[in-house]
C-alpha atoms as a PDB file:
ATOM      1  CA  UNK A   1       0.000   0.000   0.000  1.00  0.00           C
ATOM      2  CA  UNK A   2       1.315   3.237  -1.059  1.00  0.00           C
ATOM      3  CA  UNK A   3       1.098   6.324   1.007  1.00  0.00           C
ATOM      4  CA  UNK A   4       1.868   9.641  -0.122  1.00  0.00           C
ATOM      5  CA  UNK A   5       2.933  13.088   1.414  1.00  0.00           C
ATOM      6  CA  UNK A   6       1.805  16.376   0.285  1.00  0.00           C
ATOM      7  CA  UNK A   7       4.035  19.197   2.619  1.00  0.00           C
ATOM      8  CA  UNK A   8       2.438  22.175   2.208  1.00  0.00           C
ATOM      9  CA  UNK A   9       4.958  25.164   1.896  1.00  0.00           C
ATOM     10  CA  UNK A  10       2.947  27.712  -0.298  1.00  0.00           C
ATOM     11  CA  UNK A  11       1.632  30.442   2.400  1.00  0.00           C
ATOM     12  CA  UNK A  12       3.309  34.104   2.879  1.00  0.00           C
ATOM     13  CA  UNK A  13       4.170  33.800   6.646  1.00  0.00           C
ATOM     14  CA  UNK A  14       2.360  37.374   7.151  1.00  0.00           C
ATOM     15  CA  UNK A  15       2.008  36.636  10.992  1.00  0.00           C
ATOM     16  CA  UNK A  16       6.008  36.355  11.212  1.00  0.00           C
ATOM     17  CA  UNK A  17       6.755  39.919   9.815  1.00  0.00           C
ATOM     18  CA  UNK A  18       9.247  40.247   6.761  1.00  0.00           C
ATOM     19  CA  UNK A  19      10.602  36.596   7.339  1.00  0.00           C
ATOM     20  CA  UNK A  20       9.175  33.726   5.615  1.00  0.00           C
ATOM     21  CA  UNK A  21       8.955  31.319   8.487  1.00  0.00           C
ATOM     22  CA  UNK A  22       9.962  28.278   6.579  1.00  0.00           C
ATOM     23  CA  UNK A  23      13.379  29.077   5.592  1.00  0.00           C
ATOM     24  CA  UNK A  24      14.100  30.167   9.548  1.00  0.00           C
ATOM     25  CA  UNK A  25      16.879  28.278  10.457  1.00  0.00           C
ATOM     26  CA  UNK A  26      15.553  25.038  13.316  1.00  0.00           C
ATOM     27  CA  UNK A  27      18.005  22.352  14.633  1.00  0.00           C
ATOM     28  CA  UNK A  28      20.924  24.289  12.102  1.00  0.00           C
ATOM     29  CA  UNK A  29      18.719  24.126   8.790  1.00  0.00           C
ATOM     30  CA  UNK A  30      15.848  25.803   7.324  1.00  0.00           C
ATOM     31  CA  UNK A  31      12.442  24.753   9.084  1.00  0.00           C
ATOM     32  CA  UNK A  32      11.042  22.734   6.029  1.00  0.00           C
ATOM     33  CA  UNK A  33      13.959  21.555   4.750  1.00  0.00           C
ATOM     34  CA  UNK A  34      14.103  19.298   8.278  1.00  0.00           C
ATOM     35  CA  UNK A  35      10.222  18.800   7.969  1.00  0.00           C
ATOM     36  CA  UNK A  36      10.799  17.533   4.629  1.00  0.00           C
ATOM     37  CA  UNK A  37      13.879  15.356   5.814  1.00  0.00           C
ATOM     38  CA  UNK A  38      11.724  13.862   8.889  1.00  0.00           C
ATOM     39  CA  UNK A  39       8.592  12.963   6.225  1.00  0.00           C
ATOM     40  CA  UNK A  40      11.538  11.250   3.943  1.00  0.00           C
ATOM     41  CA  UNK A  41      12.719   9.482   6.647  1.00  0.00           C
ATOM     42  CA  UNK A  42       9.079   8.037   7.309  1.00  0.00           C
ATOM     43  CA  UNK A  43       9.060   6.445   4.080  1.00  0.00           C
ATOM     44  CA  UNK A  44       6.341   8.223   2.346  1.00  0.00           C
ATOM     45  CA  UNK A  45       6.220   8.057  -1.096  1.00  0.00           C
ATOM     46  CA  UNK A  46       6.045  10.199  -3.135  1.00  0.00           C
ATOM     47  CA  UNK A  47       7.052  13.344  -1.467  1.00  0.00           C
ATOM     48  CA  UNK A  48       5.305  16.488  -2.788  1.00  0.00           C
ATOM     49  CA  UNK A  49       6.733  20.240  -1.544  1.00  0.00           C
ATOM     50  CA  UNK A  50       3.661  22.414  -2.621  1.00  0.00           C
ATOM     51  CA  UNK A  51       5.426  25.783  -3.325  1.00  0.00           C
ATOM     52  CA  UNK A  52       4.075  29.475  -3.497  1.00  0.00           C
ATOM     53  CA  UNK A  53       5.252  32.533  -2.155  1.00  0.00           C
ATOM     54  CA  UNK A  54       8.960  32.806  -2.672  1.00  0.00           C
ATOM     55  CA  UNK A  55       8.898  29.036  -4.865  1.00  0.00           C
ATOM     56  CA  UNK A  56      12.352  29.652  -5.985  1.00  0.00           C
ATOM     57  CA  UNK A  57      13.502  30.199  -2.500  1.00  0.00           C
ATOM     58  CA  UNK A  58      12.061  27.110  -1.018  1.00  0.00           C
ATOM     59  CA  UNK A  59      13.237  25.061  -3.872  1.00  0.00           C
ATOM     60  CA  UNK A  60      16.990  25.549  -3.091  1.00  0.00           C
ATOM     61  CA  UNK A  61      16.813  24.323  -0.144  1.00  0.00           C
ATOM     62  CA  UNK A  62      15.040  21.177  -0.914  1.00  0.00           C
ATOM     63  CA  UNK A  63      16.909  20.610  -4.628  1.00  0.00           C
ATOM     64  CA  UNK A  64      19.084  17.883  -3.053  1.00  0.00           C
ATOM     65  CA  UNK A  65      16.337  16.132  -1.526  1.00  0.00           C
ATOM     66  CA  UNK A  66      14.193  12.884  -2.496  1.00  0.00           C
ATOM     67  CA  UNK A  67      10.838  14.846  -3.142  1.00  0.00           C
ATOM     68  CA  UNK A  68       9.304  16.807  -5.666  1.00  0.00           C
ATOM     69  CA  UNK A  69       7.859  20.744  -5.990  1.00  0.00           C
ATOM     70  CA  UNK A  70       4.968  21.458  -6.923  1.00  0.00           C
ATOM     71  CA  UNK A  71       3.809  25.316  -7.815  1.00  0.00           C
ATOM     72  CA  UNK A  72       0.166  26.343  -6.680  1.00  0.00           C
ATOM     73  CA  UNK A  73      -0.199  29.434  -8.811  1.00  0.00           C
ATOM     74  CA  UNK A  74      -3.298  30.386  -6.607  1.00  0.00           C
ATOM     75  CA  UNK A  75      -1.689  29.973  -3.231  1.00  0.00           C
ATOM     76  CA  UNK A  76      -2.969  33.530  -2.378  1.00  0.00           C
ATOM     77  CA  UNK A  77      -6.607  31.811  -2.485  1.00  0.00           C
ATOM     78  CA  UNK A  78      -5.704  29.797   0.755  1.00  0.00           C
ATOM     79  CA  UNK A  79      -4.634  26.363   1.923  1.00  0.00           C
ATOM     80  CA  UNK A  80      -7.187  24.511   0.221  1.00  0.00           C
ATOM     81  CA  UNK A  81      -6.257  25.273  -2.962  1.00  0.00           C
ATOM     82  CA  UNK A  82      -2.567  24.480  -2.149  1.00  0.00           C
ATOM     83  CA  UNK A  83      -3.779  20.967  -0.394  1.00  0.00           C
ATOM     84  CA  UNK A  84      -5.780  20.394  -4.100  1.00  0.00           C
ATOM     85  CA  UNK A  85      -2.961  21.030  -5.868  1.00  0.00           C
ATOM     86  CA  UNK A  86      -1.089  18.383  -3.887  1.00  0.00           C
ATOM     87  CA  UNK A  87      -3.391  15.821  -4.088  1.00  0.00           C
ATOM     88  CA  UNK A  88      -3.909  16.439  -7.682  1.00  0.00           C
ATOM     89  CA  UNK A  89      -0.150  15.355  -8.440  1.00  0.00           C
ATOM     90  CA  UNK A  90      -0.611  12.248  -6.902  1.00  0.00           C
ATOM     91  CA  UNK A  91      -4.208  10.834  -7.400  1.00  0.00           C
ATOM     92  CA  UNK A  92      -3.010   8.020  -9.599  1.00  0.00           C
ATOM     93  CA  UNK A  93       0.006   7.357  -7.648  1.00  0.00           C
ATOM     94  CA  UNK A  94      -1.069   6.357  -3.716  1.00  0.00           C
ATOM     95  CA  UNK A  95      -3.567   4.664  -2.178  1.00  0.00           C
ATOM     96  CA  UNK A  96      -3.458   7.377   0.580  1.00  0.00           C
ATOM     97  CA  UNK A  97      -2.000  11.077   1.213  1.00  0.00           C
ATOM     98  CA  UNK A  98      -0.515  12.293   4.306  1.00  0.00           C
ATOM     99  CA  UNK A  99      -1.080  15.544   4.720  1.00  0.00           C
ATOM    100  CA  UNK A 100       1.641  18.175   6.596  1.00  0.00           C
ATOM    101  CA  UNK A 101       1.806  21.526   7.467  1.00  0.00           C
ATOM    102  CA  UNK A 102       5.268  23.227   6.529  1.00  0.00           C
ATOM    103  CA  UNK A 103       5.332  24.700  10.005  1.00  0.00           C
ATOM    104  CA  UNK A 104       5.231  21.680  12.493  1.00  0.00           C
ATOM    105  CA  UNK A 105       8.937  20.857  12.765  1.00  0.00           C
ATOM    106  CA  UNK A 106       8.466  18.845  15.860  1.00  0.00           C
ATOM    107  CA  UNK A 107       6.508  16.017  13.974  1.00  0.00           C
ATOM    108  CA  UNK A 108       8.524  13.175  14.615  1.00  0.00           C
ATOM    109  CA  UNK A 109       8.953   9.811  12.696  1.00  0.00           C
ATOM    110  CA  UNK A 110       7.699   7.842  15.668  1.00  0.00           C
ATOM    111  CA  UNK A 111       4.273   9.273  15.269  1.00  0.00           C
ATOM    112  CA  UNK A 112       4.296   9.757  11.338  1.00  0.00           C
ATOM    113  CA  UNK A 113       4.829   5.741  11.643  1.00  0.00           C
ATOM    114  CA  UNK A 114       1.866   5.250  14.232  1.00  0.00           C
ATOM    115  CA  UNK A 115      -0.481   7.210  11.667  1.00  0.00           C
ATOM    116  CA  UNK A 116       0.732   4.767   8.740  1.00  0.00           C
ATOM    117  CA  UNK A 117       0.657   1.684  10.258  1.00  0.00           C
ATOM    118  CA  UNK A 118      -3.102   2.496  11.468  1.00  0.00           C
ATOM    119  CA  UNK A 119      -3.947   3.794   8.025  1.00  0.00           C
ATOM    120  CA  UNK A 120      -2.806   0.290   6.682  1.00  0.00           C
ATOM    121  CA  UNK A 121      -3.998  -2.099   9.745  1.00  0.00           C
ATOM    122  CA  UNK A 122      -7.331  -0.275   8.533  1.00  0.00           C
ATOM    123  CA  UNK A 123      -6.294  -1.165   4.742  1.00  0.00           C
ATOM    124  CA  UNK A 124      -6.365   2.367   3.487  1.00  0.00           C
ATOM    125  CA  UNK A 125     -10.181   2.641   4.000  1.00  0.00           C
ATOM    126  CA  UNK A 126     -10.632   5.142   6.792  1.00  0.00           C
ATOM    127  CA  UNK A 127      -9.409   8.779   7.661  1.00  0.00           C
ATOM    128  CA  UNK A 128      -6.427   8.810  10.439  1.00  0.00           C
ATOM    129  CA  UNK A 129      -5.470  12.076  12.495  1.00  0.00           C
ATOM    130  CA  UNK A 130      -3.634  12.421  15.778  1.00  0.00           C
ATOM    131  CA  UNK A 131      -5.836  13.235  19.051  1.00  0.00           C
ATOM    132  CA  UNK A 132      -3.978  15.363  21.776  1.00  0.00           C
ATOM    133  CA  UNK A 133      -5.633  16.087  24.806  1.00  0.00           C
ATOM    134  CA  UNK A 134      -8.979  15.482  22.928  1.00  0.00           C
ATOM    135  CA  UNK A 135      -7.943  17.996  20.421  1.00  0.00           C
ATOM    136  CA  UNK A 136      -8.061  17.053  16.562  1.00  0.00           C
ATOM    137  CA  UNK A 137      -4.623  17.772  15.058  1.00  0.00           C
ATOM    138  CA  UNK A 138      -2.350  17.509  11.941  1.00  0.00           C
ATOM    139  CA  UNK A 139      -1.217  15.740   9.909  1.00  0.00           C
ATOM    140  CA  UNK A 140      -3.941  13.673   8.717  1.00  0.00           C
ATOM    141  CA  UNK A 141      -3.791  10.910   6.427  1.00  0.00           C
ATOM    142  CA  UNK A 142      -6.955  10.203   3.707  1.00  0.00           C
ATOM    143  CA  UNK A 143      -7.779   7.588   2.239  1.00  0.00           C
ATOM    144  CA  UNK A 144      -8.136   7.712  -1.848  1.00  0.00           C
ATOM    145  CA  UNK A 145     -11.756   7.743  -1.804  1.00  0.00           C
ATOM    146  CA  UNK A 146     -12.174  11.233  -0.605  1.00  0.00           C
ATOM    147  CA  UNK A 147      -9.199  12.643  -2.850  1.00  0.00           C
ATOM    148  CA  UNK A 148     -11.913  14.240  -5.060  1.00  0.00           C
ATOM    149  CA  UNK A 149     -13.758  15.924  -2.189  1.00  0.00           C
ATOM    150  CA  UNK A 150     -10.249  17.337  -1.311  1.00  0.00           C
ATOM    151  CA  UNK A 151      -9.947  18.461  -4.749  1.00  0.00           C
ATOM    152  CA  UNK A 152     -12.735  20.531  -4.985  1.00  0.00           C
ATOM    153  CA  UNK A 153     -12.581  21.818  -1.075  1.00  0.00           C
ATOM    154  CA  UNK A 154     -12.089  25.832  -0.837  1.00  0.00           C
ATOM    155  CA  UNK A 155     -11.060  28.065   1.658  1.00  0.00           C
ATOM    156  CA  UNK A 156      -8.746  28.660   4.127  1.00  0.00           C
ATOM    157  CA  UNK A 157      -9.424  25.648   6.943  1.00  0.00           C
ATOM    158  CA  UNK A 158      -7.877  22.887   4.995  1.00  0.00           C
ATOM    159  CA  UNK A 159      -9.754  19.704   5.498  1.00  0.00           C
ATOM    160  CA  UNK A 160     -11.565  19.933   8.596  1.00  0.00           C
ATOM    161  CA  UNK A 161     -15.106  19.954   6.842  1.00  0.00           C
ATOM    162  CA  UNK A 162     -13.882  16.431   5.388  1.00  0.00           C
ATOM    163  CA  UNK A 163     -13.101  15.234   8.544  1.00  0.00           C
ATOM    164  CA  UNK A 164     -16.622  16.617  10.067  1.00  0.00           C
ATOM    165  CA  UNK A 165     -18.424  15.311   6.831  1.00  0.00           C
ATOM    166  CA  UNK A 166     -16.852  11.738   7.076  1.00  0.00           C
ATOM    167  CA  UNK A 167     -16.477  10.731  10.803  1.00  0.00           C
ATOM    168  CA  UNK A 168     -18.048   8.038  10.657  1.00  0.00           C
ATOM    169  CA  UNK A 169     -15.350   6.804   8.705  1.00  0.00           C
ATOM    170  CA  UNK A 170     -12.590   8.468  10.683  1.00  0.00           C
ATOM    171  CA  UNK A 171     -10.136   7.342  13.040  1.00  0.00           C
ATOM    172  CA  UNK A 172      -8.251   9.129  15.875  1.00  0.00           C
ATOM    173  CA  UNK A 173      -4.658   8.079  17.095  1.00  0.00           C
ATOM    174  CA  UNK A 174      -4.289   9.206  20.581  1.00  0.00           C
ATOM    175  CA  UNK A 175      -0.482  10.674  20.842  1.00  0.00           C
ATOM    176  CA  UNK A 176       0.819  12.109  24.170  1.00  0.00           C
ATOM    177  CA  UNK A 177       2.927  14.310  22.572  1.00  0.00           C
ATOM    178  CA  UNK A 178       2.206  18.037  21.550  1.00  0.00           C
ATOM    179  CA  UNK A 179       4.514  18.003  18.446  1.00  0.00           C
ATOM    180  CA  UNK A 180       0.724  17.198  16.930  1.00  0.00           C
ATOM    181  CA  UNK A 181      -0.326  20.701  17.311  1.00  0.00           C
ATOM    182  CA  UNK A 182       2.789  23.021  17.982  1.00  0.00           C
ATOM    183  CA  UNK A 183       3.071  25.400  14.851  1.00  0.00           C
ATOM    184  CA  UNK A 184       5.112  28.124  14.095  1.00  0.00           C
ATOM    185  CA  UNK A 185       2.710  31.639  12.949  1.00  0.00           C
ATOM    186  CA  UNK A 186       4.118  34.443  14.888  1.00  0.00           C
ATOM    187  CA  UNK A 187       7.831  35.613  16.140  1.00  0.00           C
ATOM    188  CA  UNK A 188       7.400  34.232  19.636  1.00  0.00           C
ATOM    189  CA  UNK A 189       6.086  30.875  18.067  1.00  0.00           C
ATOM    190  CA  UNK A 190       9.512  30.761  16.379  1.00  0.00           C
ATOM    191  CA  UNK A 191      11.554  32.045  19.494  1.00  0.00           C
ATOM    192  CA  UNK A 192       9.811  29.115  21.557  1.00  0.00           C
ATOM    193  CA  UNK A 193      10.046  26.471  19.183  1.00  0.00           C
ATOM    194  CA  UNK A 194      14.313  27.155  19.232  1.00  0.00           C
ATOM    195  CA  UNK A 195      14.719  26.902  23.113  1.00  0.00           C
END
C-alpha cells in the first residue's frame, strides 16, 4: 500500500513579519527543509513540496532532496487550494496522502509511523489524524476515496469539513505528545520552538 505526502509550503508567513517562516533556520537548517527530511525518513512516497510565495527560495533548499515541488499558482486563495494542488499530483500514484503543514517541525517519525501503520492495519479505507488532549490535530492521512472531495474543497481551513463530513469513517490516534499541534505563525512561536 502506497502512502503519499503532500508538505504544504505555499503560504506568505504574514504573521512572522518580513521573514518567511519556513526558511528560519531550526536544529541548524531551514524549518522545512528538516520537515521535509523527517517525512523522507518516514518512508512516504512520493514526497510532494507544494510551493508558493517565494517558490524559488524554497526550492533551493530542498533541490538535493528525495521529493518533488509542486507550484500552486493560486496559493494567495488559501490552503485549500494548495492541499488540491497536492493531491492532484498524486491521485493516480497512492492509495493514501498524508497531509503536513510546513510549520510543524516537531513532527517526529515515531508518530508519522503510528499514523501509517493504522492507516494500513485499517487497509487504506478510513481517515487517520492524531488526538492530543482530545484535540483534533495535523497531519492527517486520507484515504483515496475522498481525494476528489479534497480536490474541490475551498477556503482557508484545509480539510476539517472532510473530517466533520466523514467521521463516521474516521479514526483518531491518541499521541501524548504536543509536536501534533505546535506550529510556528508568529515571532514568539519561532523564538519558543528554538529553546
Amino acid at each position: 500500500m502506497t502512502v503519499s505526502a503532500t508538505i504544504l509550503a505555499a503560504g506568505e508567513s504574514t504573521r512572522m513579519g518580513k521573514d518567511n517562516k519556513l526558511l528560519l533556520n531550526f536544529r541548524g537548517e531551514p524549518m522545512i527543509r528538516y520537515i521535509c527530511k523527517t517525512i523522507i525518513s518516514a518512508r512516504f512516497n512520493p514526497v510532494k513540496v507544494i510551493t508558493g510565495f517565494e517558490q524559488e527560495k524554497i526550492e533551493s533548499v530542498l533541490s538535493d532532496l528525495n521529493l518533488s515541488t509542486v507550484n500552486n499558482k493560486k496559493w494567495k486563495d488559501g490552503i485549500s487550494s494548495s492541499i488540491a494542488v497536492g493531491v492532484s499530483s498524486i491521485i493516480e500514484e497512492a492509495d493514501g496522502n498524508i497531509i503536513v503543514l510546513g510549520d510543524m517541525p516537531f513532527i517526529s517519525v515515531k508518530v508519522l509511523n503510528q499514523l501509517s501503520n493504522a492507516f494500513k492495519l485499517e487497509n487504506g479505507k478510513k481517515i487517520v489524524y492524531p488526538l492530543y488532549a482530545g484535540q483534533q490535530a495535523n497531519p492527517v492521512i486520507f484515504p483515496k476515496k475522498y481525494f476528489a472531495d479534497i480536490i474541490s474543497n475551498k477556503g482557508d481551513l484545509g480539510c476539517k469539513k472532510i473530517i466533520e463530513r466523514y467521521k463516521f469513517n474516521a479514526l483518531h490516534i491518541d499521541i501524548k505528545s504536543n509536536e501534533v499541534i505546535v506550529d510556528c505563525d508568529e515571532r514568539e512561536d519561532y523564538l519558543k520552538l528554538n529553546k
